[in-house]
Protein backbone atom coordinates (compact mmCIF):
# COMPACT_ATOMS: atom_id res chain seq x y z
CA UNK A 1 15.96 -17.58 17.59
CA UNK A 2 18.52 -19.92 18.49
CA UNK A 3 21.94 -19.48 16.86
CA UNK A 4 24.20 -21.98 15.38
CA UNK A 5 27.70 -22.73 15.83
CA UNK A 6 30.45 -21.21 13.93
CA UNK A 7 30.62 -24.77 12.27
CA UNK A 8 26.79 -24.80 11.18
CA UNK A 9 26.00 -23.90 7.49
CA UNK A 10 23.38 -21.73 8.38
CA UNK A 11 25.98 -19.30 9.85
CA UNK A 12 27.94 -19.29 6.93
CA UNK A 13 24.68 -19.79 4.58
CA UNK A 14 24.38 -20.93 1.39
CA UNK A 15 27.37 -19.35 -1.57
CA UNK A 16 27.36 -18.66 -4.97
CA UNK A 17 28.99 -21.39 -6.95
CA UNK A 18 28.01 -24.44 -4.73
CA UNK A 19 25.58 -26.98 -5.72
CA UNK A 20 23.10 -25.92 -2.92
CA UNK A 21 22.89 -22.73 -4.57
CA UNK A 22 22.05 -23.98 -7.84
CA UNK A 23 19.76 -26.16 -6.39
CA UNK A 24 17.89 -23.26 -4.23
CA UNK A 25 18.26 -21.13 -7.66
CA UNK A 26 16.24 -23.83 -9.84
CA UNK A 27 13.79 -24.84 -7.26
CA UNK A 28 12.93 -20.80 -6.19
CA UNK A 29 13.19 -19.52 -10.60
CA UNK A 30 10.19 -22.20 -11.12
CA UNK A 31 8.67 -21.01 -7.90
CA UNK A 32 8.86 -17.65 -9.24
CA UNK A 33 8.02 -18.26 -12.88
CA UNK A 34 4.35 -20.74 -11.60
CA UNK A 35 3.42 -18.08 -8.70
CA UNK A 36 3.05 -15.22 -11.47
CA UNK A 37 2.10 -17.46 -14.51
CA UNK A 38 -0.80 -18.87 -12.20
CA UNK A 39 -1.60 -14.82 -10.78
CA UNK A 40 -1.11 -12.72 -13.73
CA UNK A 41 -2.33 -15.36 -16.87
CA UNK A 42 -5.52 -13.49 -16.67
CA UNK A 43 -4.57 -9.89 -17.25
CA UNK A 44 -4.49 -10.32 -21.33
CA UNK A 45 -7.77 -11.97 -20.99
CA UNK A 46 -9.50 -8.92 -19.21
CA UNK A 47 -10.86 -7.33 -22.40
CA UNK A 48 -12.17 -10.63 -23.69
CA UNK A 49 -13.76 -11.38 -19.80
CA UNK A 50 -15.26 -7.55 -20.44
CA UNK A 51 -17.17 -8.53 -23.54
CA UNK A 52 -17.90 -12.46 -22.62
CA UNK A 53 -19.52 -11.36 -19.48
CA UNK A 54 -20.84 -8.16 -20.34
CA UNK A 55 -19.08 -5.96 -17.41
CA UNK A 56 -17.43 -2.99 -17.57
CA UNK A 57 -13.02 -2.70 -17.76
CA UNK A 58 -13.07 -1.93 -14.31
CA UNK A 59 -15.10 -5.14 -13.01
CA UNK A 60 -13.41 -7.33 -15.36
CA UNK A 61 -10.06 -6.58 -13.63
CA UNK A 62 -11.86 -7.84 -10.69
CA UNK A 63 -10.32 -10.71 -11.86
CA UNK A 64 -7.10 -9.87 -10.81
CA UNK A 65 -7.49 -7.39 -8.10
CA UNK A 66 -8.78 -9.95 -6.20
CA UNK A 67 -6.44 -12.02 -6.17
CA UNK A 68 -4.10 -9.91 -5.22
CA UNK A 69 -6.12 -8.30 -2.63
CA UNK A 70 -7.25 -11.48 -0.86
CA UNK A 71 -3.44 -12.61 -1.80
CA UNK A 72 -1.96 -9.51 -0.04
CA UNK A 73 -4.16 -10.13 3.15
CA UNK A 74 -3.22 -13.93 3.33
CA UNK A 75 0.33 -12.78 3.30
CA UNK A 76 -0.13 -11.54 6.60
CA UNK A 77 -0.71 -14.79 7.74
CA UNK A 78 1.71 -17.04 6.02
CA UNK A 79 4.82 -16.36 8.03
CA UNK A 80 2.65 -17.87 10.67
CA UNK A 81 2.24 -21.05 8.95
CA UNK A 82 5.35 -21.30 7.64
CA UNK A 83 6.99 -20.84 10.96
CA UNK A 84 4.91 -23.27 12.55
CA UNK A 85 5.51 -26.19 9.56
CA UNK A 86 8.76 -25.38 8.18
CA UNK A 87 9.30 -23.33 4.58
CA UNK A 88 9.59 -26.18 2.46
CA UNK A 89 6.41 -28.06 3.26
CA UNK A 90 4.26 -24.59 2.93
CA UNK A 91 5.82 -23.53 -0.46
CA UNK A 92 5.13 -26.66 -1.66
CA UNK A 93 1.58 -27.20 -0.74
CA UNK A 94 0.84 -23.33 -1.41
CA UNK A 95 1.60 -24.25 -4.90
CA UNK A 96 0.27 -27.00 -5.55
CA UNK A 97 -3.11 -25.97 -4.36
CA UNK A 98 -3.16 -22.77 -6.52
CA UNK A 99 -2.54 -24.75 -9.19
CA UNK A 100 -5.48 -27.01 -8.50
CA UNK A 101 -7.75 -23.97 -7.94
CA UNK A 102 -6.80 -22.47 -11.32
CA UNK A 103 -7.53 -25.86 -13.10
CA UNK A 104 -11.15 -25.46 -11.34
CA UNK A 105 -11.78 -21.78 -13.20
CA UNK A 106 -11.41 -23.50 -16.12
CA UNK A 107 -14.65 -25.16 -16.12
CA UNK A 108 -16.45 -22.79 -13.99
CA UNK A 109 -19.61 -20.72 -15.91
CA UNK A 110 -20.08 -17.86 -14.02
CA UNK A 111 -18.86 -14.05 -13.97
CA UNK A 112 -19.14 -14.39 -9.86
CA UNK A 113 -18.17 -18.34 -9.24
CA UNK A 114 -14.79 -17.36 -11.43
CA UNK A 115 -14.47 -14.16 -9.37
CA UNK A 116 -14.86 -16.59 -6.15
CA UNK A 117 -12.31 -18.57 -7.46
CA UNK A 118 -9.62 -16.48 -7.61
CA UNK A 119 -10.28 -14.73 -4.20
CA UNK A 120 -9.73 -18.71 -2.87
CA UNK A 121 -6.35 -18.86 -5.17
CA UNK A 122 -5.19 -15.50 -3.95
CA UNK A 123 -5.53 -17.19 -0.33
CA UNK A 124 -3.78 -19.91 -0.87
CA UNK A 125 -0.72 -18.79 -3.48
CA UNK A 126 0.13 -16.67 -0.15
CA UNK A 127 2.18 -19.54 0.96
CA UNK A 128 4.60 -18.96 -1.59
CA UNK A 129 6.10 -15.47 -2.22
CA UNK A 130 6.91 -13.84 1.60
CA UNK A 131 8.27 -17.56 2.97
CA UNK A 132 10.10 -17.70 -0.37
CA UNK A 133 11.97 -14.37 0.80
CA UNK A 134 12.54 -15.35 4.26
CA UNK A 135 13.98 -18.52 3.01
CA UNK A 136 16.49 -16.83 1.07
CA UNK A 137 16.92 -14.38 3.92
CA UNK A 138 18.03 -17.18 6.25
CA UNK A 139 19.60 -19.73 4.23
CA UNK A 140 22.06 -17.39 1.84
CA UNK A 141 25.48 -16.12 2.38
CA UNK A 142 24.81 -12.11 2.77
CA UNK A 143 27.20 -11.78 -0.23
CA UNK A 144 25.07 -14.06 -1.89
CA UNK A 145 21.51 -12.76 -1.29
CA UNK A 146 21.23 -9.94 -4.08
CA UNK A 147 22.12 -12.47 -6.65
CA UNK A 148 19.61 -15.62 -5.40
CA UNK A 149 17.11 -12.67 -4.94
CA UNK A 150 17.81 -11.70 -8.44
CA UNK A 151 17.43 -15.07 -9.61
CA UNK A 152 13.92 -15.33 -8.22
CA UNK A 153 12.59 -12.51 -9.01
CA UNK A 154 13.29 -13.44 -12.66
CA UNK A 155 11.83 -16.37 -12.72
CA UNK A 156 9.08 -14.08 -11.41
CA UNK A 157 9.33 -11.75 -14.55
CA UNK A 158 9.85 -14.83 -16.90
CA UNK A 159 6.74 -16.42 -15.31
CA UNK A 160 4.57 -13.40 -15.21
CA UNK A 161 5.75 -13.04 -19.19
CA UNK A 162 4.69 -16.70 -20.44
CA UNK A 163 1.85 -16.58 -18.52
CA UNK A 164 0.49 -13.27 -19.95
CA UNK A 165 1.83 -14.55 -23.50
CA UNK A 166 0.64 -17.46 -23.75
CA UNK A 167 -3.06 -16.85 -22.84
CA UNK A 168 -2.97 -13.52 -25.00
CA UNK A 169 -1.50 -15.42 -27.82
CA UNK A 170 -4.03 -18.29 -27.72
CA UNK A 171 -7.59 -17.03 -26.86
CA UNK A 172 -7.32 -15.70 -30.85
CA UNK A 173 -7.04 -19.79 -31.59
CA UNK A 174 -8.63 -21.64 -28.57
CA UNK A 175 -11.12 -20.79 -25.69
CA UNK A 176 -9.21 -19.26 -23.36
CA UNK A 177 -10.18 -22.35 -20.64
CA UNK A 178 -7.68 -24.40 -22.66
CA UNK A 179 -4.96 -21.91 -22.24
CA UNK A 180 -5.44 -21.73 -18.21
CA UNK A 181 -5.48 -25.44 -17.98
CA UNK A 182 -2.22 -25.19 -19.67
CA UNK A 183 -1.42 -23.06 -17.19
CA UNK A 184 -2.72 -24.64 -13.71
CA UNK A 185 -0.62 -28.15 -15.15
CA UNK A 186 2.62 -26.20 -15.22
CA UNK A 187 1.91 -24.66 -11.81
CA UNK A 188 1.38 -28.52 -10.73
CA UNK A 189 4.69 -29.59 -12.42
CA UNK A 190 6.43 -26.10 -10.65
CA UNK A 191 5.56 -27.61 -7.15
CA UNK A 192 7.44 -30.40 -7.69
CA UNK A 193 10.28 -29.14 -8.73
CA UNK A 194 10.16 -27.17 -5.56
CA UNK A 195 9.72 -30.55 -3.64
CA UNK A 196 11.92 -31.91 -5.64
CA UNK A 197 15.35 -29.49 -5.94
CA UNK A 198 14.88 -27.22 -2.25
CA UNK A 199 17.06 -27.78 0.27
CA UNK A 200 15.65 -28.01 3.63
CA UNK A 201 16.33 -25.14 5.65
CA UNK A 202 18.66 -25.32 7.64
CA UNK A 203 18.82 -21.62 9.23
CA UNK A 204 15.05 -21.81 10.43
CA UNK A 205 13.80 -22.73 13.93
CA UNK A 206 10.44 -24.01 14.24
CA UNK A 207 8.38 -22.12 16.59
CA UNK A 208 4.54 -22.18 17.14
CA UNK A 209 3.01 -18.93 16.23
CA UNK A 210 0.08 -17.32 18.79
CA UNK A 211 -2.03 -14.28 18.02
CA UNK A 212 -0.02 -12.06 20.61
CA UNK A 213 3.09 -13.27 19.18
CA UNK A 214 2.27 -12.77 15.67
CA UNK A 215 1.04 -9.49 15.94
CA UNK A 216 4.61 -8.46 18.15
CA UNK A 217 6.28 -10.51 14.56
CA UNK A 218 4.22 -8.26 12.12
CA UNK A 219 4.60 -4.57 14.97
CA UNK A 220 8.54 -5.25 14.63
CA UNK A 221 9.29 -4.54 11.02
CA UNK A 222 6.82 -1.59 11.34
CA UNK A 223 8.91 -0.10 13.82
CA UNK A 224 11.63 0.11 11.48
CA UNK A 225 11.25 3.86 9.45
CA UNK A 226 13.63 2.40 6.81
CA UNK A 227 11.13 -1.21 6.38
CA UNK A 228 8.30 1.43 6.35
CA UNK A 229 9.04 2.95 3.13
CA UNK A 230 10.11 -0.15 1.34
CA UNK A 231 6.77 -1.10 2.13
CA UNK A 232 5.41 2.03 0.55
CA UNK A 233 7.69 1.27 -2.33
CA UNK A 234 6.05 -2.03 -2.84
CA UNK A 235 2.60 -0.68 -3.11
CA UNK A 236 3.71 2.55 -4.96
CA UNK A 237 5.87 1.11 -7.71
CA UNK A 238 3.94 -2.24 -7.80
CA UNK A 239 0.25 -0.39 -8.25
CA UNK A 240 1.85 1.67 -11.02
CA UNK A 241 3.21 -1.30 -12.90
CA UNK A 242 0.38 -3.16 -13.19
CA UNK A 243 -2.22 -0.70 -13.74
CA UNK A 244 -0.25 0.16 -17.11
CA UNK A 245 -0.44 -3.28 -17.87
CA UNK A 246 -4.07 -3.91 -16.87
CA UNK A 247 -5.73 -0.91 -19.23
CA UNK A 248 -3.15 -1.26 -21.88
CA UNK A 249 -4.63 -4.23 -23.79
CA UNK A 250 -7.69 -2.51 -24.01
CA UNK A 251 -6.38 0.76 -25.74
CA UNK A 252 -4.04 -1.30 -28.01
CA UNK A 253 -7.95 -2.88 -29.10
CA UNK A 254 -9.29 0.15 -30.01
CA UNK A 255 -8.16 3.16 -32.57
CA UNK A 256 -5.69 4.37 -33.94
CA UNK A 257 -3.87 1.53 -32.76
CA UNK A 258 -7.04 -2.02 -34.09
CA UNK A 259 -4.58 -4.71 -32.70
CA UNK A 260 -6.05 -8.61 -33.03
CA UNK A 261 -5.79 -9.89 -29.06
CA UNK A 262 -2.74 -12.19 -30.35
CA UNK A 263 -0.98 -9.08 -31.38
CA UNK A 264 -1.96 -7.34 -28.15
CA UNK A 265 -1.07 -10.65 -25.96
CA UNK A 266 2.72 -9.84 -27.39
CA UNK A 267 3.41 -6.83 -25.80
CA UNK A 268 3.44 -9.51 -22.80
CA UNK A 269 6.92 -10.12 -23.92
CA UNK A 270 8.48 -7.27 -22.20
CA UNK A 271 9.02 -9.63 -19.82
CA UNK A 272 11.91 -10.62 -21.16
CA UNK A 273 13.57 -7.22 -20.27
CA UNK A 274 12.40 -8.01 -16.41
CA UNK A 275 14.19 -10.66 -16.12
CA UNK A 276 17.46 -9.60 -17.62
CA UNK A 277 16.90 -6.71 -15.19
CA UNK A 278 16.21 -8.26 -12.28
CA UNK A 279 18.90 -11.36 -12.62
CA UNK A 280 22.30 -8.36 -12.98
CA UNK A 281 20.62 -6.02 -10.69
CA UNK A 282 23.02 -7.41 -7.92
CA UNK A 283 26.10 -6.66 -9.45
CA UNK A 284 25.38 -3.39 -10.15
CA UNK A 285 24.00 -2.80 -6.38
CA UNK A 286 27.72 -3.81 -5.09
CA UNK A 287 29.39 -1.07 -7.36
CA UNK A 288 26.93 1.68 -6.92
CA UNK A 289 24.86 1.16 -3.96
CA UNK A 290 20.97 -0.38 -3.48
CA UNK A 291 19.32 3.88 -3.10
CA UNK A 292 21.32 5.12 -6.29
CA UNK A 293 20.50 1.82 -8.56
CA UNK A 294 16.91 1.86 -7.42
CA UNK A 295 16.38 5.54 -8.17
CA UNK A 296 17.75 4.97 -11.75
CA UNK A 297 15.17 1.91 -12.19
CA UNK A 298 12.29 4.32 -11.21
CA UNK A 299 13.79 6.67 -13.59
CA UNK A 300 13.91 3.77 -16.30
CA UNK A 301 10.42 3.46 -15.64
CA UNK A 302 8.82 6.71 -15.24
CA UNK A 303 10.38 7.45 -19.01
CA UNK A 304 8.75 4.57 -20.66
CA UNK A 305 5.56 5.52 -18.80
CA UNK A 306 5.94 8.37 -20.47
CA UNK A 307 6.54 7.30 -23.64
CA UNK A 308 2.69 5.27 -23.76
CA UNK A 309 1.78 8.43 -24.06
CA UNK A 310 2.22 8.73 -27.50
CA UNK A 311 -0.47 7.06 -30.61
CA UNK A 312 2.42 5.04 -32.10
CA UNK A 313 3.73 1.61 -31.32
CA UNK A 314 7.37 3.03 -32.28
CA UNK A 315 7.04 4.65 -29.07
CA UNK A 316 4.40 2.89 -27.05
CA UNK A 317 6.66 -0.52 -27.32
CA UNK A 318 9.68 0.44 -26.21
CA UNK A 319 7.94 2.30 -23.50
CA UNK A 320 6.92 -1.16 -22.32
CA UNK A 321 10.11 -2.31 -22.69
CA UNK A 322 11.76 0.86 -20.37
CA UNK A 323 8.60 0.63 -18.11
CA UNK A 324 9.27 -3.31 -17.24
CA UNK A 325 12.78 -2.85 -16.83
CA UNK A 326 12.44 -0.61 -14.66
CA UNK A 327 10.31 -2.56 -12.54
CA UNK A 328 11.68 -5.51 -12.17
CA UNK A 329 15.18 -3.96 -11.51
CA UNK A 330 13.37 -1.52 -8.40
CA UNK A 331 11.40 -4.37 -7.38
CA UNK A 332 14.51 -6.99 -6.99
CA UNK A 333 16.52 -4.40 -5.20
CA UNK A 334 13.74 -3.73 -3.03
CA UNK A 335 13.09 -7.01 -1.96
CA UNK A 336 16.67 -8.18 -1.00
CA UNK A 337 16.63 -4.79 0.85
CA UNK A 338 13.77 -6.18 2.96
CA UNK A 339 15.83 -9.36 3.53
CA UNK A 340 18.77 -7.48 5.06
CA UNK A 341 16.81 -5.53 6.89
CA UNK A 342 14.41 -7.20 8.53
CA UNK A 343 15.08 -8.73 11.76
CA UNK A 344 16.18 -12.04 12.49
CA UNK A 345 13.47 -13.88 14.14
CA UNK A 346 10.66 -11.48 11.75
CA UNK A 347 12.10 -12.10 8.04
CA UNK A 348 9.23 -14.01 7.17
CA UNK A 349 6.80 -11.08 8.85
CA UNK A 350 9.14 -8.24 6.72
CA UNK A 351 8.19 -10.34 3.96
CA UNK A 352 4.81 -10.45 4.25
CA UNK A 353 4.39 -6.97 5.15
CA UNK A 354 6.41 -5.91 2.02
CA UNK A 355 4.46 -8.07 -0.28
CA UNK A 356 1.15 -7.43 1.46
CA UNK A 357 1.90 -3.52 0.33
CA UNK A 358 3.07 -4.72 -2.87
CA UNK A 359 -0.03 -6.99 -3.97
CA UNK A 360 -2.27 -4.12 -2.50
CA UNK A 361 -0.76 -1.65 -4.34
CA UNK A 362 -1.59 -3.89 -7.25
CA UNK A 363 -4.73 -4.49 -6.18
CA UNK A 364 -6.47 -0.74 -5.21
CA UNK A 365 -4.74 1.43 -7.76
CA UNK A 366 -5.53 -1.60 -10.58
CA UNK A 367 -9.15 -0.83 -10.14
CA UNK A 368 -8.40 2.89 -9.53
CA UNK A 369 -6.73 2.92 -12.56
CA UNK A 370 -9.70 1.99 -14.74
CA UNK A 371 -12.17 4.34 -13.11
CA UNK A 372 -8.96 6.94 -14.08
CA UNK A 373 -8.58 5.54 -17.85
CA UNK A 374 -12.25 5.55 -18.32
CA UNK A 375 -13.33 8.88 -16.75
CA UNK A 376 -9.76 10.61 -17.78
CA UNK A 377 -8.36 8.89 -20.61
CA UNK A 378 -4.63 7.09 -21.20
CA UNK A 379 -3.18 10.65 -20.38
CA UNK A 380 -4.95 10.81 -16.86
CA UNK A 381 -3.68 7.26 -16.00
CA UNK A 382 -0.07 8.20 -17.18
CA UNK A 383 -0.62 11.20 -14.56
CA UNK A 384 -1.80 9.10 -11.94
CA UNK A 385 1.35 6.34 -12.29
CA UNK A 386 3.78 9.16 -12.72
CA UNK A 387 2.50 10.69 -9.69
CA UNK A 388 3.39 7.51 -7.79
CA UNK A 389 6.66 7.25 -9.05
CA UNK A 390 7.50 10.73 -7.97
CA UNK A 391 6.76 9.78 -4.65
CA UNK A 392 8.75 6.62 -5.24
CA UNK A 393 11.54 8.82 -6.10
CA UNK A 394 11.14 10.68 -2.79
CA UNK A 395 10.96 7.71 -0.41
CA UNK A 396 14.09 6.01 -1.98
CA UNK A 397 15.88 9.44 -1.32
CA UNK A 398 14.74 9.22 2.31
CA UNK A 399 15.83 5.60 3.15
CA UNK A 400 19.49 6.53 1.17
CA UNK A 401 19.50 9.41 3.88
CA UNK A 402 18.32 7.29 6.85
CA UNK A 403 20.89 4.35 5.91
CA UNK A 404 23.25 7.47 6.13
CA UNK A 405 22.51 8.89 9.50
């Protein structure tokens, strides 16, 4: 990768306080907030897809998982792409096609054309999340990173919360293909404020991408012990999250808990939590240090795990909250820690590999966790996430050791 002159504001990157930083933090907070909207507007819906299409909980989160499966794949190849035509251009277009293809599952009739449909959309949202990371990773000031990373990642959490809300809020009102075409136009309107408010990058050299070369790109970060169990964080903590999520719309429907789906669609406001989470994560990671913050998060989280334990929504609620929190405040740390990490001419690949874990994680233990809740109860699937987060807990402590060494 060539390197700029001392003069060159790719050396010195972008800082907090300057307009180019506001600019990348607006453009990147809707990227975040349409790329999980558009993904995760489904999961309230999957008890109402259940009983519309008569399949079981675990094939109506089909819906998701395969998404995220085909989107964790296509990861693989999107630092290809977006070394070849620039970040912008693929952010842009990854976008604005995944907000065309959710517009189509609104009018399609079919349990299997819908589930075709969002195996395409997970293929071509891939454009968006890894280059969005390596973008940060080479345009930002190093001092700056942890905060812009923040920043994204809670438009993230805000998107994945209004996208979950308002299609579990709705569907008790409209057919739920009103809601997702509410949904693909603001993923349309997200891509242009991406076009719109992104500075070109000016840190990235365009080079054409072969099959040798990208497979040296994607064989570097995996060299890197350290990268490796980020990676494994990604698809630990990730596969955990979600899997709560998926099943627990479906318990809050039944007894002793009866919730209406609009009720249930609320607890989609958790969200809110993530954000704040992942936006001051970056201070405290200057103070105390990225191993001992993100072992606290995974603590945060594996408590309000817990806590959905219990029959009551005095304790299952703020579980949610504790459990999203959590999240959101491991998963932000995480991902800068990828960015600093990585090496220079593979951030994009780091990036991909990270999220390809990540959206796996997501997408295996979501439909593990249904054959779980079904076969086991909520008490097995608390077992099986908790088990994950204990190995969490056990990788972060070997990455603060390796960091140390």
């Amino acid at each position: 990768m060539t390197v700029s002159p001392p003069s060159s504001p790719a050396l010195a990157g972008i800082q907090t306080g300057t307009p180019a930083f506001r600019r990348v933090s607006l453009a990147l907070f809707a990227a975040g907030f349409a790329t999980f909207a558009l993904l995760y507007h489904v999961q309230p819906l999957l008890p109402l897809l259940a009983s519309t299409f008569k399949v079981a909980p675990a094939e109506s989160a089909l819906a998701l998982s395969l998404a995220t499966g085909f989107l964790s794949v296509s990861l693989l190849l999107s630092g290809a792409l977006a070394d070849l035509f620039g970040r912008k251009p693929v952010m842009v277009a990854s976008l604005a096609l995944s907000a065309l293809l959710t517009l189509v599952t609104a009018i399609i009739p079919s349990w299997h054309g819908l589930l075709l449909a969002r195996a395409l959309f997970g293929v071509t949202l891939a454009g968006l999340p890894a280059v969005a990371m390596a973008y940060l990773g080479e345009e930002m000031d190093p001092a700056a990173l942890d905060r812009a990373m923040g920043l994204y990642i809670a438009g993230s959490a805000m998107g994945g919360m209004a996208g979950r809300l308002v299609t579990g809020v709705l569907v008790d009102f409209l057919p739920w293909q009103m809601a997702t075409i509410g949904i693909g136009l603001l993923g349309l309107a997200s891509a242009a404020a991406v076009w719109r408010f992104l500075p070109v990058s000016v840190g990235f050299v365009r080079r054409p991408s072969r099959p040798g070369s990208l497979l040296r790109a994607l064989a570097a970060p995996l060299a890197q012990p350290d990268l490796r169990l980020l990676f494994m964080l990604g698809f630990l903590l990730m596969g955990g999250f979600i899997t709560i999520f998926n099943y627990m719309g479906f318990r809050l429907l039944l007894p002793p808990f009866d919730l209406p789906q609009s009720v249930v669609g609320l607890i989609f406001g958790a969200y809110l939590l993530g954000m704040g989470s992942s936006s001051s994560i970056g201070q405290l990671t200057a103070r105390w240090g990225r191993s001992r913050v993100m072992a606290g998060a995974v603590l945060v989280m594996a408590a309000g795990v817990g806590l959905t334990v219990a029959d009551s929504l005095y304790a299952v609620v703020p579980g949610i909250g504790l459990m999203t929190f959590g999240f959101f405040g491991a998963h932000s740390i995480a991902s800068g820690w990828v960015g600093a990490l990585a090496p220079t001419s593979g951030k994009a690949q780091s990036s991909s590999l990270y999220l390809f874990s990540y959206y796996m994680g997501s997408s295996l233990i979501g439909v593990v966790g249904g054959v779980v809740w079904t076969s086991l109860g909520w008490g097995g699937l608390v077992a099986l996430v908790s088990a994950m987060l204990v190995l969490s807990l056990t990788a972060i402590g070997l990455l603060s050791r390796a960091r140390q060494m």
